[in-house]
PDB file of N, CA and C in Angstrom:
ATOM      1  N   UNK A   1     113.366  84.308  91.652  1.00  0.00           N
ATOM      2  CA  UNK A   1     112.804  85.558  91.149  1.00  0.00           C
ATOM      3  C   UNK A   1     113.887  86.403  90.500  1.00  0.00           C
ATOM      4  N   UNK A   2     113.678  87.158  89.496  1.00  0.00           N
ATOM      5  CA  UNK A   2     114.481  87.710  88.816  1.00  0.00           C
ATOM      6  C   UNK A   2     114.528  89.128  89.588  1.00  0.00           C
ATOM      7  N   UNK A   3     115.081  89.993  89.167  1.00  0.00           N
ATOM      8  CA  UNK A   3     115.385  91.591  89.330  1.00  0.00           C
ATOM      9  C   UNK A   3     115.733  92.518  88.715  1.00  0.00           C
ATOM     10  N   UNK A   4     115.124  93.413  88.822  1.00  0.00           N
ATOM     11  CA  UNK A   4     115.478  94.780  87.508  1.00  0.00           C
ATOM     12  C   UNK A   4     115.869  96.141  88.537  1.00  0.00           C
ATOM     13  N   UNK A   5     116.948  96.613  87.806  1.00  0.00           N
ATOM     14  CA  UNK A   5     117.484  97.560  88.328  1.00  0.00           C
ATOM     15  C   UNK A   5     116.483  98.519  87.904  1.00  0.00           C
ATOM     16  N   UNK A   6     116.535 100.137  88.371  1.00  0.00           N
ATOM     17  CA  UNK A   6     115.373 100.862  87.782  1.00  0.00           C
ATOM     18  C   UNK A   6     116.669 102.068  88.083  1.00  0.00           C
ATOM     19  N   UNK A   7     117.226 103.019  87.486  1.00  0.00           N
ATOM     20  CA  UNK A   7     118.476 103.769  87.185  1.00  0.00           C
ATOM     21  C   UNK A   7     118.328 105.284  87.036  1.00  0.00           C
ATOM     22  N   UNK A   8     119.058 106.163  87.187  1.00  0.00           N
ATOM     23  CA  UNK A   8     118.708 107.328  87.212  1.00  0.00           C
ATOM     24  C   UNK A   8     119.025 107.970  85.992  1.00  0.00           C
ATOM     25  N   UNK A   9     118.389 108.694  84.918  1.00  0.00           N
ATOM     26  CA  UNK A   9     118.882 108.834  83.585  1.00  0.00           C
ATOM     27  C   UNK A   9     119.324 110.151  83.265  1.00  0.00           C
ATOM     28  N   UNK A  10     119.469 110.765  84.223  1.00  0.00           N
ATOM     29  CA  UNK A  10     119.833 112.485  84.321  1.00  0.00           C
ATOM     30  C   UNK A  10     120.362 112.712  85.992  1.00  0.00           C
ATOM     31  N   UNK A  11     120.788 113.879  85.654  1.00  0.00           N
ATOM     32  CA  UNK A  11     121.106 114.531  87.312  1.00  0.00           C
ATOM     33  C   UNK A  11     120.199 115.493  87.756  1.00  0.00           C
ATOM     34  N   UNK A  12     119.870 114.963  88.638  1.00  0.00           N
ATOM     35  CA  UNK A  12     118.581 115.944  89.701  1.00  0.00           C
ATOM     36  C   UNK A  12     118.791 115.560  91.283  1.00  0.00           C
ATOM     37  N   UNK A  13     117.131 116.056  91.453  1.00  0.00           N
ATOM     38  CA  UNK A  13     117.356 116.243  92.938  1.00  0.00           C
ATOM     39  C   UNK A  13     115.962 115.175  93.584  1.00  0.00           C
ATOM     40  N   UNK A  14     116.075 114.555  94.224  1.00  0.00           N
ATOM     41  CA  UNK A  14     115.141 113.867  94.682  1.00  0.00           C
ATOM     42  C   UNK A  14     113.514 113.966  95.294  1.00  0.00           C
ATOM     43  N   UNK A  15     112.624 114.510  95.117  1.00  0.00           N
ATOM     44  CA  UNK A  15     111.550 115.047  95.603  1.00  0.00           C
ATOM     45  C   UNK A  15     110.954 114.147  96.898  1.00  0.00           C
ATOM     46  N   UNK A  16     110.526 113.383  96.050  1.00  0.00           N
ATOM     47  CA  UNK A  16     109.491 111.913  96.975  1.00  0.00           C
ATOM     48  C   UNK A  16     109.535 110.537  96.607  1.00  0.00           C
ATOM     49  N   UNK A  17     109.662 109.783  97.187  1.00  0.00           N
ATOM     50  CA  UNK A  17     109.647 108.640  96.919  1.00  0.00           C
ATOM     51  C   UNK A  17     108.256 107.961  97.705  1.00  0.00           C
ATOM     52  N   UNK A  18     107.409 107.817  96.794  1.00  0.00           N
ATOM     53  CA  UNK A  18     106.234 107.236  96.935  1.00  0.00           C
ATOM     54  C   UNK A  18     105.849 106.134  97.431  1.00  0.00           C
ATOM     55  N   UNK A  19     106.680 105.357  96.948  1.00  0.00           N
ATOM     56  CA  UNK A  19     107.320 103.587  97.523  1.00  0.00           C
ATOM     57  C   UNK A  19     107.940 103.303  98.521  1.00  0.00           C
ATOM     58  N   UNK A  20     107.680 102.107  98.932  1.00  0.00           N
ATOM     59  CA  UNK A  20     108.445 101.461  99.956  1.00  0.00           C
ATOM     60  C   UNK A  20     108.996  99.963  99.635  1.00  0.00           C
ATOM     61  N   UNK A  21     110.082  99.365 100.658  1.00  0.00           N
ATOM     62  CA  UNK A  21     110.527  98.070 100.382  1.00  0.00           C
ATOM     63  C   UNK A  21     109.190  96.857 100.573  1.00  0.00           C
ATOM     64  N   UNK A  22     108.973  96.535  99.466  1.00  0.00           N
ATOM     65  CA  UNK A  22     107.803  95.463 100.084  1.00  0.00           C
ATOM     66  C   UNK A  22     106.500  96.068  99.264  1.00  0.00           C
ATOM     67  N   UNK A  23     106.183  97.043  98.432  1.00  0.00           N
ATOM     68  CA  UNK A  23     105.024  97.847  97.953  1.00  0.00           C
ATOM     69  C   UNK A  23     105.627  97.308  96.210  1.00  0.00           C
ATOM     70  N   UNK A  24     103.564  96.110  95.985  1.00  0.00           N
ATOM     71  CA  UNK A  24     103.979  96.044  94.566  1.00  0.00           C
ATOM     72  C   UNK A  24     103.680  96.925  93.662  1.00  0.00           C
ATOM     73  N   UNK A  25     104.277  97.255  92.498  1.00  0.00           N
ATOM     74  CA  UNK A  25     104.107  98.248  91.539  1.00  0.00           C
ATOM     75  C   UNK A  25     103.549  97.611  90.082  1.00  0.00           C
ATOM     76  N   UNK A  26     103.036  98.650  89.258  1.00  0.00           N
ATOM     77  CA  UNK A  26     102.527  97.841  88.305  1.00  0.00           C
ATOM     78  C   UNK A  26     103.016  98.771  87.033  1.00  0.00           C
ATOM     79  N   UNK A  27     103.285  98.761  85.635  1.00  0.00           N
ATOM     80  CA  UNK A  27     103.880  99.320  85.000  1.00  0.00           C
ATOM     81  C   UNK A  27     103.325 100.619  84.717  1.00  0.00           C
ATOM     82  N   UNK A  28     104.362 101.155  84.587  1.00  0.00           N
ATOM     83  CA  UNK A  28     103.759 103.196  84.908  1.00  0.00           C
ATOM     84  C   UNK A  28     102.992 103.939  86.077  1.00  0.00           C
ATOM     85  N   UNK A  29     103.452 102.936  87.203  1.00  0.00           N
ATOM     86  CA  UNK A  29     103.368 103.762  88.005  1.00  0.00           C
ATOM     87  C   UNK A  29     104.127 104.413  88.896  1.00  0.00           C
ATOM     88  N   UNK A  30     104.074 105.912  89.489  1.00  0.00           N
ATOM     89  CA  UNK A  30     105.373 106.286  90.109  1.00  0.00           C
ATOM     90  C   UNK A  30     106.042 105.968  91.147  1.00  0.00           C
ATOM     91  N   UNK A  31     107.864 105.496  90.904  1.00  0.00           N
ATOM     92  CA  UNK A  31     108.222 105.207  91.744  1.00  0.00           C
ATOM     93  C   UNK A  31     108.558 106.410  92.697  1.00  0.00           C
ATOM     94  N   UNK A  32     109.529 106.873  92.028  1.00  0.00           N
ATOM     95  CA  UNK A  32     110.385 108.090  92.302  1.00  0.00           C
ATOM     96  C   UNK A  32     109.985 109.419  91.830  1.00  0.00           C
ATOM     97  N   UNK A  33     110.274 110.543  92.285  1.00  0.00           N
ATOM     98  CA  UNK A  33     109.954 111.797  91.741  1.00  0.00           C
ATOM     99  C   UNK A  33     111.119 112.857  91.752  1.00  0.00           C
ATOM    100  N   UNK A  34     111.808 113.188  90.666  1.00  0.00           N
ATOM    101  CA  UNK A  34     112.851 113.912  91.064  1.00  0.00           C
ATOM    102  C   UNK A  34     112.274 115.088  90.143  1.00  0.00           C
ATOM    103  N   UNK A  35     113.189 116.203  90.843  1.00  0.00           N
ATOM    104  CA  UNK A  35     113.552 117.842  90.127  1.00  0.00           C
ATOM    105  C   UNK A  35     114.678 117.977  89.072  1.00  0.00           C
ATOM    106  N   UNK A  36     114.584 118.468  88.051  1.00  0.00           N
ATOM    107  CA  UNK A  36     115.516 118.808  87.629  1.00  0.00           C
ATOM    108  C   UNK A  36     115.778 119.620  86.385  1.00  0.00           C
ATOM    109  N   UNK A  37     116.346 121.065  86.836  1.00  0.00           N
ATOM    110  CA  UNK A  37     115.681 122.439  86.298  1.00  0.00           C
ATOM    111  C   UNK A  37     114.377 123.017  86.236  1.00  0.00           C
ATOM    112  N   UNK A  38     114.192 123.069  87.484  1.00  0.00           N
ATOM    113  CA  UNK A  38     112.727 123.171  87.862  1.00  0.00           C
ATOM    114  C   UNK A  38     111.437 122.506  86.997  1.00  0.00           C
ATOM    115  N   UNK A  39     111.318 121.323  86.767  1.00  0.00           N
ATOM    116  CA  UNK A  39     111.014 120.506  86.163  1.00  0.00           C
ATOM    117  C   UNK A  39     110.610 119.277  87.104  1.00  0.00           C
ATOM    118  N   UNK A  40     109.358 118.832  87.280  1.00  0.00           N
ATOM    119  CA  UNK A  40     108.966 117.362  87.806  1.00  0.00           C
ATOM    120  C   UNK A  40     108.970 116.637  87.025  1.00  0.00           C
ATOM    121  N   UNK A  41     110.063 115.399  87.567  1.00  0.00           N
ATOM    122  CA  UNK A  41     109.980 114.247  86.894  1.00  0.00           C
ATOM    123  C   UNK A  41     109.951 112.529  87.080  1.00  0.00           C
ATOM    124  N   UNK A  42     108.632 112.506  87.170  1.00  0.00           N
ATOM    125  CA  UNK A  42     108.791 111.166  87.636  1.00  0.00           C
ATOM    126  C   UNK A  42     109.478 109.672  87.265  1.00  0.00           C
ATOM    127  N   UNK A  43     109.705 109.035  87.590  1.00  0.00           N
ATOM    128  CA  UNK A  43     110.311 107.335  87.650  1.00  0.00           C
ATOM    129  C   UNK A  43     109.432 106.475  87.551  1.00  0.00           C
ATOM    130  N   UNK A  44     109.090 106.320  86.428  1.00  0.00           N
ATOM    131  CA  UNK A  44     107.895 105.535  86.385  1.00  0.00           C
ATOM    132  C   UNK A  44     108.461 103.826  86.087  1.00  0.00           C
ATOM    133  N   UNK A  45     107.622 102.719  86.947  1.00  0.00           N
ATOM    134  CA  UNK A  45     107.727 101.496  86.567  1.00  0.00           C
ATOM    135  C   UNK A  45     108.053 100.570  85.052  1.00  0.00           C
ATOM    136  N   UNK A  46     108.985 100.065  84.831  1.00  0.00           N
ATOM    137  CA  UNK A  46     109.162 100.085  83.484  1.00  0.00           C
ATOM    138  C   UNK A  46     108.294  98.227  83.360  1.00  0.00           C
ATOM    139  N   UNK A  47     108.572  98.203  84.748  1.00  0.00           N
ATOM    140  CA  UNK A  47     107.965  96.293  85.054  1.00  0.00           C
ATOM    141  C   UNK A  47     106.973  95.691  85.891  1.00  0.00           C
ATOM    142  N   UNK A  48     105.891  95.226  86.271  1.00  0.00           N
ATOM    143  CA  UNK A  48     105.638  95.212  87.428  1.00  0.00           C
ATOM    144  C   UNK A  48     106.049  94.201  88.038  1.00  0.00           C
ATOM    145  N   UNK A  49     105.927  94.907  89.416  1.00  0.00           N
ATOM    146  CA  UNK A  49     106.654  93.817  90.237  1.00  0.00           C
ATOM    147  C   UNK A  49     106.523  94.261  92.082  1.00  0.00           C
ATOM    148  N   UNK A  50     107.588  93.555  93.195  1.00  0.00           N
ATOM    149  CA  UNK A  50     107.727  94.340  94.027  1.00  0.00           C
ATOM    150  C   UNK A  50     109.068  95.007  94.497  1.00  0.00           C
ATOM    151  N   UNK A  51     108.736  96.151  95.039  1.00  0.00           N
ATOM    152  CA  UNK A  51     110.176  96.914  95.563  1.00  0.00           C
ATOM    153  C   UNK A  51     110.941  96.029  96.327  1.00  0.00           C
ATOM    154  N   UNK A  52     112.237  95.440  96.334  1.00  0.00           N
ATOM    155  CA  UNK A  52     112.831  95.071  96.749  1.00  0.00           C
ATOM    156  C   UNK A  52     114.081  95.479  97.587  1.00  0.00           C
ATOM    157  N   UNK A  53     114.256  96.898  97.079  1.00  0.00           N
ATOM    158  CA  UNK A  53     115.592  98.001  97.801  1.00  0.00           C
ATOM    159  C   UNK A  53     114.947  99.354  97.261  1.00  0.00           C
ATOM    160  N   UNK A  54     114.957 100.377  98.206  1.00  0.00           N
ATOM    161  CA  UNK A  54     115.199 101.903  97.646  1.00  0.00           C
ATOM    162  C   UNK A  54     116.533 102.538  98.319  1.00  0.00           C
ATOM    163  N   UNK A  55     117.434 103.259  97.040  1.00  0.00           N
ATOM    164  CA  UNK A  55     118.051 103.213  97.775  1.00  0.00           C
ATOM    165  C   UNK A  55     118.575 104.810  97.679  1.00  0.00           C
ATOM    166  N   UNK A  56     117.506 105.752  97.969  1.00  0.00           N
ATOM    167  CA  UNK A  56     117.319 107.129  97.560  1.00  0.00           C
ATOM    168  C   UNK A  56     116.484 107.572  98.803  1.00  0.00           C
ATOM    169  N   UNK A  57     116.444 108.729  99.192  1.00  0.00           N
ATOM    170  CA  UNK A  57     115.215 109.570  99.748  1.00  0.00           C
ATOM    171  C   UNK A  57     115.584 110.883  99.432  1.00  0.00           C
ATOM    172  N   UNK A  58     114.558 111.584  99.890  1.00  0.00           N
ATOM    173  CA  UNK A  58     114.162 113.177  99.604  1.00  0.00           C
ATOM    174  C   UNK A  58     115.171 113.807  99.944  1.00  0.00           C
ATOM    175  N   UNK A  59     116.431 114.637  98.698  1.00  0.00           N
ATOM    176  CA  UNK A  59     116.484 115.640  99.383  1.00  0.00           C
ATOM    177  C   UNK A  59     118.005 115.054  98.401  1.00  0.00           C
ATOM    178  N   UNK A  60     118.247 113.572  97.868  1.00  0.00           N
ATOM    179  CA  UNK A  60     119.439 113.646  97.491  1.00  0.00           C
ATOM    180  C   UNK A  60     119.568 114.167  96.607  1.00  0.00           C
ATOM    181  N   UNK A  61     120.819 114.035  95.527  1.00  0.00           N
ATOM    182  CA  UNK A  61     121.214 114.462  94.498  1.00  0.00           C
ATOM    183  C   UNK A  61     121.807 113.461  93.742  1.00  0.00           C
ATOM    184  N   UNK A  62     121.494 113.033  92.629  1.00  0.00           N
ATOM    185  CA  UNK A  62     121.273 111.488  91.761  1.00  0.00           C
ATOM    186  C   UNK A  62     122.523 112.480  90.417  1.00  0.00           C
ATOM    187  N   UNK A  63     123.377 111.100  90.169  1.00  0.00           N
ATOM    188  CA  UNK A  63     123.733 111.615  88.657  1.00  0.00           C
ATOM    189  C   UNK A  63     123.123 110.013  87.576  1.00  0.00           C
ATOM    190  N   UNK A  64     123.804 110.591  87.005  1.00  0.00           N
ATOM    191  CA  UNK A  64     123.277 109.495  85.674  1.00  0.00           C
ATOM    192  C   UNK A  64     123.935 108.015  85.680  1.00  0.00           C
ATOM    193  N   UNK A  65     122.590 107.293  85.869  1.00  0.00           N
ATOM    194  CA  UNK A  65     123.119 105.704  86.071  1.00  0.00           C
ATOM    195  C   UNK A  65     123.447 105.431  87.317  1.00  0.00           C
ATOM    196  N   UNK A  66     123.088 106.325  88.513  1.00  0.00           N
ATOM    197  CA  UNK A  66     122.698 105.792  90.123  1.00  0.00           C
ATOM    198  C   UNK A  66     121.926 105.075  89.972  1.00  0.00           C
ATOM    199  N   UNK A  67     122.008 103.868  90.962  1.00  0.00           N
ATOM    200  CA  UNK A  67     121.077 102.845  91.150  1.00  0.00           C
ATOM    201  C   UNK A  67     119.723 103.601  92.126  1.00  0.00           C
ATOM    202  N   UNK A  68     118.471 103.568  91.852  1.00  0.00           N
ATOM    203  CA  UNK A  68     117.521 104.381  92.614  1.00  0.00           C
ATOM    204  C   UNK A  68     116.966 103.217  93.684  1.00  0.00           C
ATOM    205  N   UNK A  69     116.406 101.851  92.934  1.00  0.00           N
ATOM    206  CA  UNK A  69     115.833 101.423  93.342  1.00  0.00           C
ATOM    207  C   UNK A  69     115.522  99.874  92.530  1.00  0.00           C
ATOM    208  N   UNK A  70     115.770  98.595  93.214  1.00  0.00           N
ATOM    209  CA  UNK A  70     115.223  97.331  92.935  1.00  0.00           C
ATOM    210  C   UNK A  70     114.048  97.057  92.952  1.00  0.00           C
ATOM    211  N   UNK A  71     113.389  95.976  91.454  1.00  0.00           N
ATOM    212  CA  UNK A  71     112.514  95.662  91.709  1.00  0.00           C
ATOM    213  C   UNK A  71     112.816  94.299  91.417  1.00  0.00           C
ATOM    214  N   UNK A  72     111.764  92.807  92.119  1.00  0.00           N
ATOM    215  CA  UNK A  72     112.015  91.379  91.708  1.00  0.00           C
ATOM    216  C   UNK A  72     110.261  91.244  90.854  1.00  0.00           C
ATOM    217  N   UNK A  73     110.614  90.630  90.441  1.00  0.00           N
ATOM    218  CA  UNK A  73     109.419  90.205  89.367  1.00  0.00           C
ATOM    219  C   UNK A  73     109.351  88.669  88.779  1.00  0.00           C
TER     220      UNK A  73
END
């Protein structure tokens, strides 16, 4: 099985993570939900597939090109 990284493309703050290790996803749907400048912004699936690692929860603080979360497909 292959794997896709899924990456953080700005600096924010982590809201919710909707997902779990083992929960399949299908394209555009939300993984992640971060803040940033009072702004919601979700992480949406670019692949479908299943979660394989998260490696974020509520409350961190992400810069640009943190790894958030694996998916295998």
């Amino acid at each position: 099985m292959a794997t896709s990284e899924v990456l953080a493309e700005m600096v924010a703050s982590v809201l919710s993570v909707p997902v779990a290790v083992g929960d399949s996803v299908a394209v555009g749907d939300t993984m992640i939900l971060l803040e940033s400048m009072k702004m919601e912004i979700p992480v949406l699936a670019e692949i479908a597939g299943t979660v394989s690692e998260v490696r974020v929860v509520p409350g961190d603080v992400i810069q640009e090109g943190d790894l958030l979360a694996v998916l295998e497909h």
